[in-house]
Protein backbone atom coordinates (compact mmCIF):
# COMPACT_ATOMS: atom_id res chain seq x y z
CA UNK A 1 133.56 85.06 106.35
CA UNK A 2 130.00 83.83 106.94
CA UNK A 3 127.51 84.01 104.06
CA UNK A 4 124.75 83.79 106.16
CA UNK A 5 122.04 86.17 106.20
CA UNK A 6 121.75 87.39 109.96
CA UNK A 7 117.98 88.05 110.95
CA UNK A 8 117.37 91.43 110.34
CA UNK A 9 114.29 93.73 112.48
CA UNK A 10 113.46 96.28 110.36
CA UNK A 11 113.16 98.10 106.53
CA UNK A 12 114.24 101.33 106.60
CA UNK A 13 112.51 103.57 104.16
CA UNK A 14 113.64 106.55 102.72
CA UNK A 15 111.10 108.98 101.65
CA UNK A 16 110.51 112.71 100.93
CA UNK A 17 109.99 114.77 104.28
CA UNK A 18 106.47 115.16 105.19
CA UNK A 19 105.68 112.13 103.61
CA UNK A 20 106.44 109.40 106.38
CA UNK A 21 102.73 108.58 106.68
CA UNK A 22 102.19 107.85 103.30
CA UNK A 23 105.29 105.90 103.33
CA UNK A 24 104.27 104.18 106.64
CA UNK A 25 100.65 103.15 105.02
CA UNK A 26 101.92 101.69 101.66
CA UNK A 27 104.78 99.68 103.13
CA UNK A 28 102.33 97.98 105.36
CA UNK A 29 99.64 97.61 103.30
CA UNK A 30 101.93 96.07 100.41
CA UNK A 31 104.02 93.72 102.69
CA UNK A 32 100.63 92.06 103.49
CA UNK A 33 100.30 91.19 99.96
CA UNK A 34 103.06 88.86 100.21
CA UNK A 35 102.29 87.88 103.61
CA UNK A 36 104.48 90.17 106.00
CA UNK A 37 102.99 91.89 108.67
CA UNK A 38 104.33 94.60 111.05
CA UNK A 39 104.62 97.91 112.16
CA UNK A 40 106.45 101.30 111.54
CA UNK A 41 107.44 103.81 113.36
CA UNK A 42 108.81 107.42 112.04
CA UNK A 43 109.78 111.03 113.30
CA UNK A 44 107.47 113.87 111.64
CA UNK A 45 109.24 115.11 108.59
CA UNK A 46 112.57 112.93 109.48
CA UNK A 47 112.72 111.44 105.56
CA UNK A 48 113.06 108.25 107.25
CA UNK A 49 110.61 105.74 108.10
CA UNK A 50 111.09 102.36 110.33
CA UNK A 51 109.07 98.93 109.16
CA UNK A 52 109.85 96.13 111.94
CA UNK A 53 108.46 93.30 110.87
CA UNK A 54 106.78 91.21 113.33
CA UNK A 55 108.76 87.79 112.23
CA UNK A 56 112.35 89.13 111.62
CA UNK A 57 112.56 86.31 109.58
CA UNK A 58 110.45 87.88 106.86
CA UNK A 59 112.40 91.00 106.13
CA UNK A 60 114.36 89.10 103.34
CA UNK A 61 111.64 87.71 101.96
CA UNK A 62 110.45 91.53 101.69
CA UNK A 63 112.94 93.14 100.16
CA UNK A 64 113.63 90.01 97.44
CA UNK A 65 109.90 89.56 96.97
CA UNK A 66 108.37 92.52 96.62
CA UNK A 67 108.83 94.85 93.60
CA UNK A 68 110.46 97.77 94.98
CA UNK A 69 109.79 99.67 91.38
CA UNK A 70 106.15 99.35 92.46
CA UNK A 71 106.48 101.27 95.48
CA UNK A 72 105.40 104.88 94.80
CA UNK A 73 106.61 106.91 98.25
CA UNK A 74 109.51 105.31 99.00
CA UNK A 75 112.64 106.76 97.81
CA UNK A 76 115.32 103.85 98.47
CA UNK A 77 115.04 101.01 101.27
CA UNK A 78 116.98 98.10 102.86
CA UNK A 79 116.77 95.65 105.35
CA UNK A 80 118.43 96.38 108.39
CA UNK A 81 119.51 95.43 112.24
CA UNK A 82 118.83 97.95 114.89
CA UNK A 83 120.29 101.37 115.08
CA UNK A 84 124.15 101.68 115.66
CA UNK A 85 123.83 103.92 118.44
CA UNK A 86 126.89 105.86 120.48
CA UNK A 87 128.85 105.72 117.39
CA UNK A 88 132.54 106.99 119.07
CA UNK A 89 133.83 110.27 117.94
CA UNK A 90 136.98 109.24 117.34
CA UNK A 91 136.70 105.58 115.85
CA UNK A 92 133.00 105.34 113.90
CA UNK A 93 134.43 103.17 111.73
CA UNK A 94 135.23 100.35 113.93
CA UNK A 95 131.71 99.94 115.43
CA UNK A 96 130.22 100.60 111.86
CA UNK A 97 132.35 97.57 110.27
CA UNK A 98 131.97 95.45 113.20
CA UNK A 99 128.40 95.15 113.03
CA UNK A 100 128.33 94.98 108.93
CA UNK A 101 130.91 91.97 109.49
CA UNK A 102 127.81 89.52 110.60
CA UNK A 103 126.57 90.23 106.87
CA UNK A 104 126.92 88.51 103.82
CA UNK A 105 129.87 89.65 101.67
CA UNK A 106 128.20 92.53 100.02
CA UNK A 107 129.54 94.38 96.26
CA UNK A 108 129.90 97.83 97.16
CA UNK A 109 129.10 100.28 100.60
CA UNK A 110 126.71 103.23 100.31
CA UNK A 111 126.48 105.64 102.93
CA UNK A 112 123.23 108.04 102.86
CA UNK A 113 121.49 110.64 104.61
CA UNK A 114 117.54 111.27 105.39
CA UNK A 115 116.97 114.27 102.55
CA UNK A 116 116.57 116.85 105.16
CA UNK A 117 118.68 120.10 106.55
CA UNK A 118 119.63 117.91 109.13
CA UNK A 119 120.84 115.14 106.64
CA UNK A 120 122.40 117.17 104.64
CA UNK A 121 124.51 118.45 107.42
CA UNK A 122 125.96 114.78 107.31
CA UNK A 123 126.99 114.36 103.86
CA UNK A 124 130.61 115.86 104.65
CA UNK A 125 131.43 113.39 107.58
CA UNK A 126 129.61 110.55 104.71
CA UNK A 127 132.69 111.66 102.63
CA UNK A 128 135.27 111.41 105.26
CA UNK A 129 134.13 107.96 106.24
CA UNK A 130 133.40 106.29 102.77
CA UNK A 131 137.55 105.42 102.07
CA UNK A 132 138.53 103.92 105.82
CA UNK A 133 135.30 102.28 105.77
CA UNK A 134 135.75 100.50 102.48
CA UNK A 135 139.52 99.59 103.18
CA UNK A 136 138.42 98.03 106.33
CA UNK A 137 135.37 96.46 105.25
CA UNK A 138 137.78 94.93 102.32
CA UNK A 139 140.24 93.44 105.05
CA UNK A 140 138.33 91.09 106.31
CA UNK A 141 136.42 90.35 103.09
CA UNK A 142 132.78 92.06 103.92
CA UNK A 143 133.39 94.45 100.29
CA UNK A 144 134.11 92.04 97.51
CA UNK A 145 132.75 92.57 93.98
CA UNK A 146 131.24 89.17 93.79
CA UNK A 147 129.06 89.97 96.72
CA UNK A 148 125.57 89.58 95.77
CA UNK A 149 124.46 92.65 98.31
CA UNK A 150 124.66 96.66 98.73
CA UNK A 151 125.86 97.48 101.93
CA UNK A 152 123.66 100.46 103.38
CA UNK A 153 124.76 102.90 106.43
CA UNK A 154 122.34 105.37 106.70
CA UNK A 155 123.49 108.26 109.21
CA UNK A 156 120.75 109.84 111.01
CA UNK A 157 122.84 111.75 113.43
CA UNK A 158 126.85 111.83 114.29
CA UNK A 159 126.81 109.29 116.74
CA UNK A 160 123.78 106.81 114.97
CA UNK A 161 123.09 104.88 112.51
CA UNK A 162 121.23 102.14 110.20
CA UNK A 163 123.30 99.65 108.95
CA UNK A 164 121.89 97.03 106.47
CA UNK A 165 121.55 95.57 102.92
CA UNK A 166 119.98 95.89 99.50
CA UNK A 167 119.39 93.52 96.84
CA UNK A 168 120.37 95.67 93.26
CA UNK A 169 117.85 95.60 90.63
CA UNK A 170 115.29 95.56 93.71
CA UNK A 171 116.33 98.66 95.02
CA UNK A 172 116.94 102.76 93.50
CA UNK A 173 120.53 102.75 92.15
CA UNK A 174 121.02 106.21 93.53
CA UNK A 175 122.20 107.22 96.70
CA UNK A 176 119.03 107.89 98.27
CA UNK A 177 116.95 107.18 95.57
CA UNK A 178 117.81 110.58 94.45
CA UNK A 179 119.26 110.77 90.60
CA UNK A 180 121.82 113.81 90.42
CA UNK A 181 120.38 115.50 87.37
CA UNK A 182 121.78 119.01 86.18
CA UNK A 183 119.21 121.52 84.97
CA UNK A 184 120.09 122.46 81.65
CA UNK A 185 120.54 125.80 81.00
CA UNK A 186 118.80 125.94 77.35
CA UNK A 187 115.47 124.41 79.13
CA UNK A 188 112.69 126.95 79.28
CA UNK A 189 111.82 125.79 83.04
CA UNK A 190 113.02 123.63 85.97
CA UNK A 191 109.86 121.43 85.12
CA UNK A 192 112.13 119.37 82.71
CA UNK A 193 113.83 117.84 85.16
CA UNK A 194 110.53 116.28 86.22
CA UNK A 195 110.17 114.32 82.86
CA UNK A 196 113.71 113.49 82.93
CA UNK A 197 113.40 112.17 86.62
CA UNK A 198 110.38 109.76 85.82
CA UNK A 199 112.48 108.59 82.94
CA UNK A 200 115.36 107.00 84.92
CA UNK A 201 112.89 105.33 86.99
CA UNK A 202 110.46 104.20 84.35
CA UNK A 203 112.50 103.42 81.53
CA UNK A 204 115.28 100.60 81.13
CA UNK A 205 118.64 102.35 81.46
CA UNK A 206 119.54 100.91 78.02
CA UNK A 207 116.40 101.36 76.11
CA UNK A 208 116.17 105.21 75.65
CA UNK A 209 117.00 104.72 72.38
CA UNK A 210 113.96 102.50 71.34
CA UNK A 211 111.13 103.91 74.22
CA UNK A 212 111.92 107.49 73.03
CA UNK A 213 112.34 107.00 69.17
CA UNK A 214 113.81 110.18 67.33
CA UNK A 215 110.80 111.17 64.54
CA UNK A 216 107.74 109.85 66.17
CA UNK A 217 105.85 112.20 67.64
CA UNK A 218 104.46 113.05 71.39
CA UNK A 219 101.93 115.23 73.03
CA UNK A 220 102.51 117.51 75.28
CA UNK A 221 99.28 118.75 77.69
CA UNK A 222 99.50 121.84 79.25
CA UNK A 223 103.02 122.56 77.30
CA UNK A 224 104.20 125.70 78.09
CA UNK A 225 106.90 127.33 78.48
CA UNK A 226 108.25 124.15 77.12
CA UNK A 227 109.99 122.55 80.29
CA UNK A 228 108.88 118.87 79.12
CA UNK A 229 108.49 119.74 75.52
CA UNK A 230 112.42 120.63 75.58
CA UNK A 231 113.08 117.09 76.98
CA UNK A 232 111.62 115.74 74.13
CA UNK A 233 113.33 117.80 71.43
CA UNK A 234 116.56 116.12 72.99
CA UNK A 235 115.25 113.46 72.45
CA UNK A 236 114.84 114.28 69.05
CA UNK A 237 110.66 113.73 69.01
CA UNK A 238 108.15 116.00 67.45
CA UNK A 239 105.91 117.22 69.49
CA UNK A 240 102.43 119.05 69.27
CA UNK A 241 102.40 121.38 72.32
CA UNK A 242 99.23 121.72 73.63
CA UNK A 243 98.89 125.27 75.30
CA UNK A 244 97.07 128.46 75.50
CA UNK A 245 100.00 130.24 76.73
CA UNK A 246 103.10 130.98 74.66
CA UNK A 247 105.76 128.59 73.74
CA UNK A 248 109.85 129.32 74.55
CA UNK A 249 110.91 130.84 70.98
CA UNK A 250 114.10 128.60 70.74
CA UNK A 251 112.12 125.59 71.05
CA UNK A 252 109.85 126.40 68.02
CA UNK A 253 113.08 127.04 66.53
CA UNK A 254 114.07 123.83 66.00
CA UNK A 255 110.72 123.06 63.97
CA UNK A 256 110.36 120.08 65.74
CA UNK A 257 107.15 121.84 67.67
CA UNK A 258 103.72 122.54 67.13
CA UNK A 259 101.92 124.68 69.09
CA UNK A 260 98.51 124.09 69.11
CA UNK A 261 96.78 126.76 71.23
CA UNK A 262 94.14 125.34 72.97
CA UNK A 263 92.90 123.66 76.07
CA UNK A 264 94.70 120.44 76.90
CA UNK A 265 91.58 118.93 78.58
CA UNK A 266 89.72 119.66 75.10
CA UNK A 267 92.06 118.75 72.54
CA UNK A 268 92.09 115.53 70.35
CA UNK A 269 95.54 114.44 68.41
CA UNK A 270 95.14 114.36 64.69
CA UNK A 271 96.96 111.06 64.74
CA UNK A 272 98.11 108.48 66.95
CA UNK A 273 101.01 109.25 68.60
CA UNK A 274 104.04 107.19 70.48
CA UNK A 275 104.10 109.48 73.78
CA UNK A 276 101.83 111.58 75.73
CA UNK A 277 103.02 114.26 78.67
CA UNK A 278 100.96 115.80 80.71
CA UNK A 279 101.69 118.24 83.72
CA UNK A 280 98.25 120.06 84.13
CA UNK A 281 98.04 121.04 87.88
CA UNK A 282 94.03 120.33 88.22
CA UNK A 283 91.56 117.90 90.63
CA UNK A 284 93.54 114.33 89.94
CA UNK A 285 89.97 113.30 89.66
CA UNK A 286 89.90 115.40 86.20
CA UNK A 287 93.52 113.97 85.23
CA UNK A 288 92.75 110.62 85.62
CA UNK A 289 89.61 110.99 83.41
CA UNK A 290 91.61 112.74 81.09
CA UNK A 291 94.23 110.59 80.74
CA UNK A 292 91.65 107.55 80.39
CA UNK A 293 89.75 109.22 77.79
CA UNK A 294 93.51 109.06 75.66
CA UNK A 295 94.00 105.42 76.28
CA UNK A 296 90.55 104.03 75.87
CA UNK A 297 90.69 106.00 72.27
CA UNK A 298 94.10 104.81 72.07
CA UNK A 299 95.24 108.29 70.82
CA UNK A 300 99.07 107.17 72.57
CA UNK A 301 100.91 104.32 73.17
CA UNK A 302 102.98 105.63 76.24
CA UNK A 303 102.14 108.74 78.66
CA UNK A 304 103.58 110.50 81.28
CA UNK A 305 101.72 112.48 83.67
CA UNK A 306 101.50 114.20 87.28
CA UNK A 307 98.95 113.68 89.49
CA UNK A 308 98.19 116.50 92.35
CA UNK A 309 97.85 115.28 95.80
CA UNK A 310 95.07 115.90 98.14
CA UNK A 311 95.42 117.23 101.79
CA UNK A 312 94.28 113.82 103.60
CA UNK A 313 94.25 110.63 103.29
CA UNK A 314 96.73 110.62 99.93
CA UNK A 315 97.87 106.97 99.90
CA UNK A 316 94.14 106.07 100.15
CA UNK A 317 93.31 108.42 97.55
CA UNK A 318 96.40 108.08 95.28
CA UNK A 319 95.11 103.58 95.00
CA UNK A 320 91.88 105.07 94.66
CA UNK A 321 92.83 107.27 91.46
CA UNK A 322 95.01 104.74 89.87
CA UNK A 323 92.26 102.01 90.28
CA UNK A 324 90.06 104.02 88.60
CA UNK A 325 92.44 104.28 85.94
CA UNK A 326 92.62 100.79 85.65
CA UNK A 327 88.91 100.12 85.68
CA UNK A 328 88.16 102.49 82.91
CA UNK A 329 90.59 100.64 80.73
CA UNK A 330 89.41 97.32 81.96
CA UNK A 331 86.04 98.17 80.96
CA UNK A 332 87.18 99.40 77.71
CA UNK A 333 88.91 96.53 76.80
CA UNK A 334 92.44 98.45 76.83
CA UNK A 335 95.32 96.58 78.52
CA UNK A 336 97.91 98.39 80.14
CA UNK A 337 100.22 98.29 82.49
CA UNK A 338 101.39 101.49 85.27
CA UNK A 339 103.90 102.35 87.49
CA UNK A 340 104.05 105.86 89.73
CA UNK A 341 106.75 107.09 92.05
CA UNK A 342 107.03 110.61 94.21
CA UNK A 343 109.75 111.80 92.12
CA UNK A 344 112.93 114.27 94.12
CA UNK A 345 111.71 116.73 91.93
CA UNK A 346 107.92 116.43 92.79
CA UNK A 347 106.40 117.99 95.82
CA UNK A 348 102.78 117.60 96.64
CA UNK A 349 102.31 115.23 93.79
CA UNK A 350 102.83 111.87 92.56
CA UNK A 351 104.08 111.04 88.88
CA UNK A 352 102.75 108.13 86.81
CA UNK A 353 103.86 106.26 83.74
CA UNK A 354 101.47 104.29 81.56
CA UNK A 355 101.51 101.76 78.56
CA UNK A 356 99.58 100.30 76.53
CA UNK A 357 100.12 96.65 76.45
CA UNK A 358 99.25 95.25 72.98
């Protein structure tokens, strides 16, 4: 079999529905950092958006160049040819492997769904078609675990579509950049699974252990009930809960909480601490100032925090508010370093992970 790389149109995008603009806007705007131009095209609220590059010949260089874990609204992505369209009833998987055999021997096959009703509608037919798939794929060598590749098929309908490839470590590891977390029944609210979330994407799989030492302690902004405060316990932190509101009683069970009733935008740590959570829903505006005033004091080393989204214009705005939370550290002589992603388990809001860098 071939190893060589056939010239692939497009990057398809996976995002969170209602979202594709934003998508749309950063993809362009950060291909042209690395010199890639093009153009994308989307369907409102489809989960999916469409970059064709205007040299096909670029699209590799895209998805091997540019830092995918820098990319805040996109979900999951690959490079791709165009659609698979008219996908046979009877024999998908034919058509499907034909047109993956002009790839490079990819390591294992993924097949995905736009996060939508209408995606979801697809994920039993996904399940049908992974086995016959693979075993065919495998026959004539396309699925071999010495493939340097992920083989994508992203089904946007029945009869259609995307078939393409991922480099891993470039791309989400999840099936469509969505990590299955359980909500755990002890947690005071369904807001834990927020900090959890912006853990697997911000924090080296094996490094839990070190970036969320057990005995050091955290701050948690705007604490209660306790949803991220709980995910900290686990963790086995201490944490000063920051809150006017009252704490879940089981968490100040454990006596690894303190609750310090007060206004989060007010407060000031009586120490240094390793971690710093915030998810106050106020003007990002007022976040961002807040959570410069903690670095610039260095009252954390690490934080955690959501930022709401405005109405308009939010990729604009979202570089705006991160710039200014670089500048303010700039001018402050704090280094650090920042990554943010729409979480699964965000909505109209982006979450952001910071550090200072020593």
């Amino acid at each position: 079999m071939s190893q060589q790389v056939p010239s692939f149109n497009h990057v398809i995008l996976l995002c969170r529905s209602g979202f594709e603009g934003e998508c749309s806007a950063e993809i362009i705007d950060r291909a042209a950092t690395i010199g890639v131009t093009g153009y994308c095209k989307t369907d409102k609220r489809s989960g999916v958006v469409v970059f064709t590059a205007s040299k096909p010949a670029t699209v590799m260089k895209l998805i091997e160049t540019l830092s995918f874990a820098t990319m805040i609204f996109a979900r999951q992505w690959f490079a791709a040819i165009d659609e698979v369209k008219d996908l046979p009833v009877k024999d998908r998987v034919s058509s499907l492997a034909q047109a993956a055999g002009r790839f490079p021997r990819c390591k294992e096959l993924w097949l995905e769904t736009p996060d939508t009703n209408e995606g979801n509608s697809l994920s039993k037919l996904c399940k049908g078609l992974q086995k016959p798939l693979q075993l065919k794929l495998k026959s004539f060598g396309a699925l071999r675990a010495s493939g340097r590749y992920r083989l994508h098929m992203l089904f946007t309908a029945g009869d259609r579509a995307w078939v393409g490839m991922s480099l891993p470590g470039n791309d989400a590891p999840w099936l469509g950049g969505i990590p299955r977390l359980r909500f755990p029944k002890a947690a005071p609210s369904r807001s834990t699974l927020k900090l959890e979330e912006a853990w697997h994407w911000f924090l080296p799989a094996d490094g839990w252990g070190e970036e969320l030492k057990a005995g050091s302690w955290a701050v948690d902004l705007g604490a209660a009930p306790g949803g991220w405060t709980w995910q900290l316990v686990q963790r086995g932190l201490k944490v000063m809960a920051v809150d006017n509101g009252p704490m879940n009683n089981e968490l100040m069970l454990t006596r690894q909480v303190e609750h310090h009733e007060a206004d989060g935008f007010l407060f000031e740590p009586p120490r240094a601490v390793a971690w710093m959570v915030c998810d106050i829903a106020d003007k990002p505006a007022r976040v961002i100032h807040l959570m410069s005033t903690w670095l610039v004091n260095r009252w954390c080393r690490k934080s955690v925090f959501n930022l709401k989204l405005p109405m308009a214009k939010r990729y604009l705005e979202v570089c705006k508010l991160l710039d200014r939370l670089q500048e303010n550290c700039d001018a402050n002589g704090v280094k650090i370093t920042w990554c943010a992603k729409q979480l699964y388990h965000d909505r109209e809001e982006i979450t952001v992970m910071v550090r200072l860098v020593d």
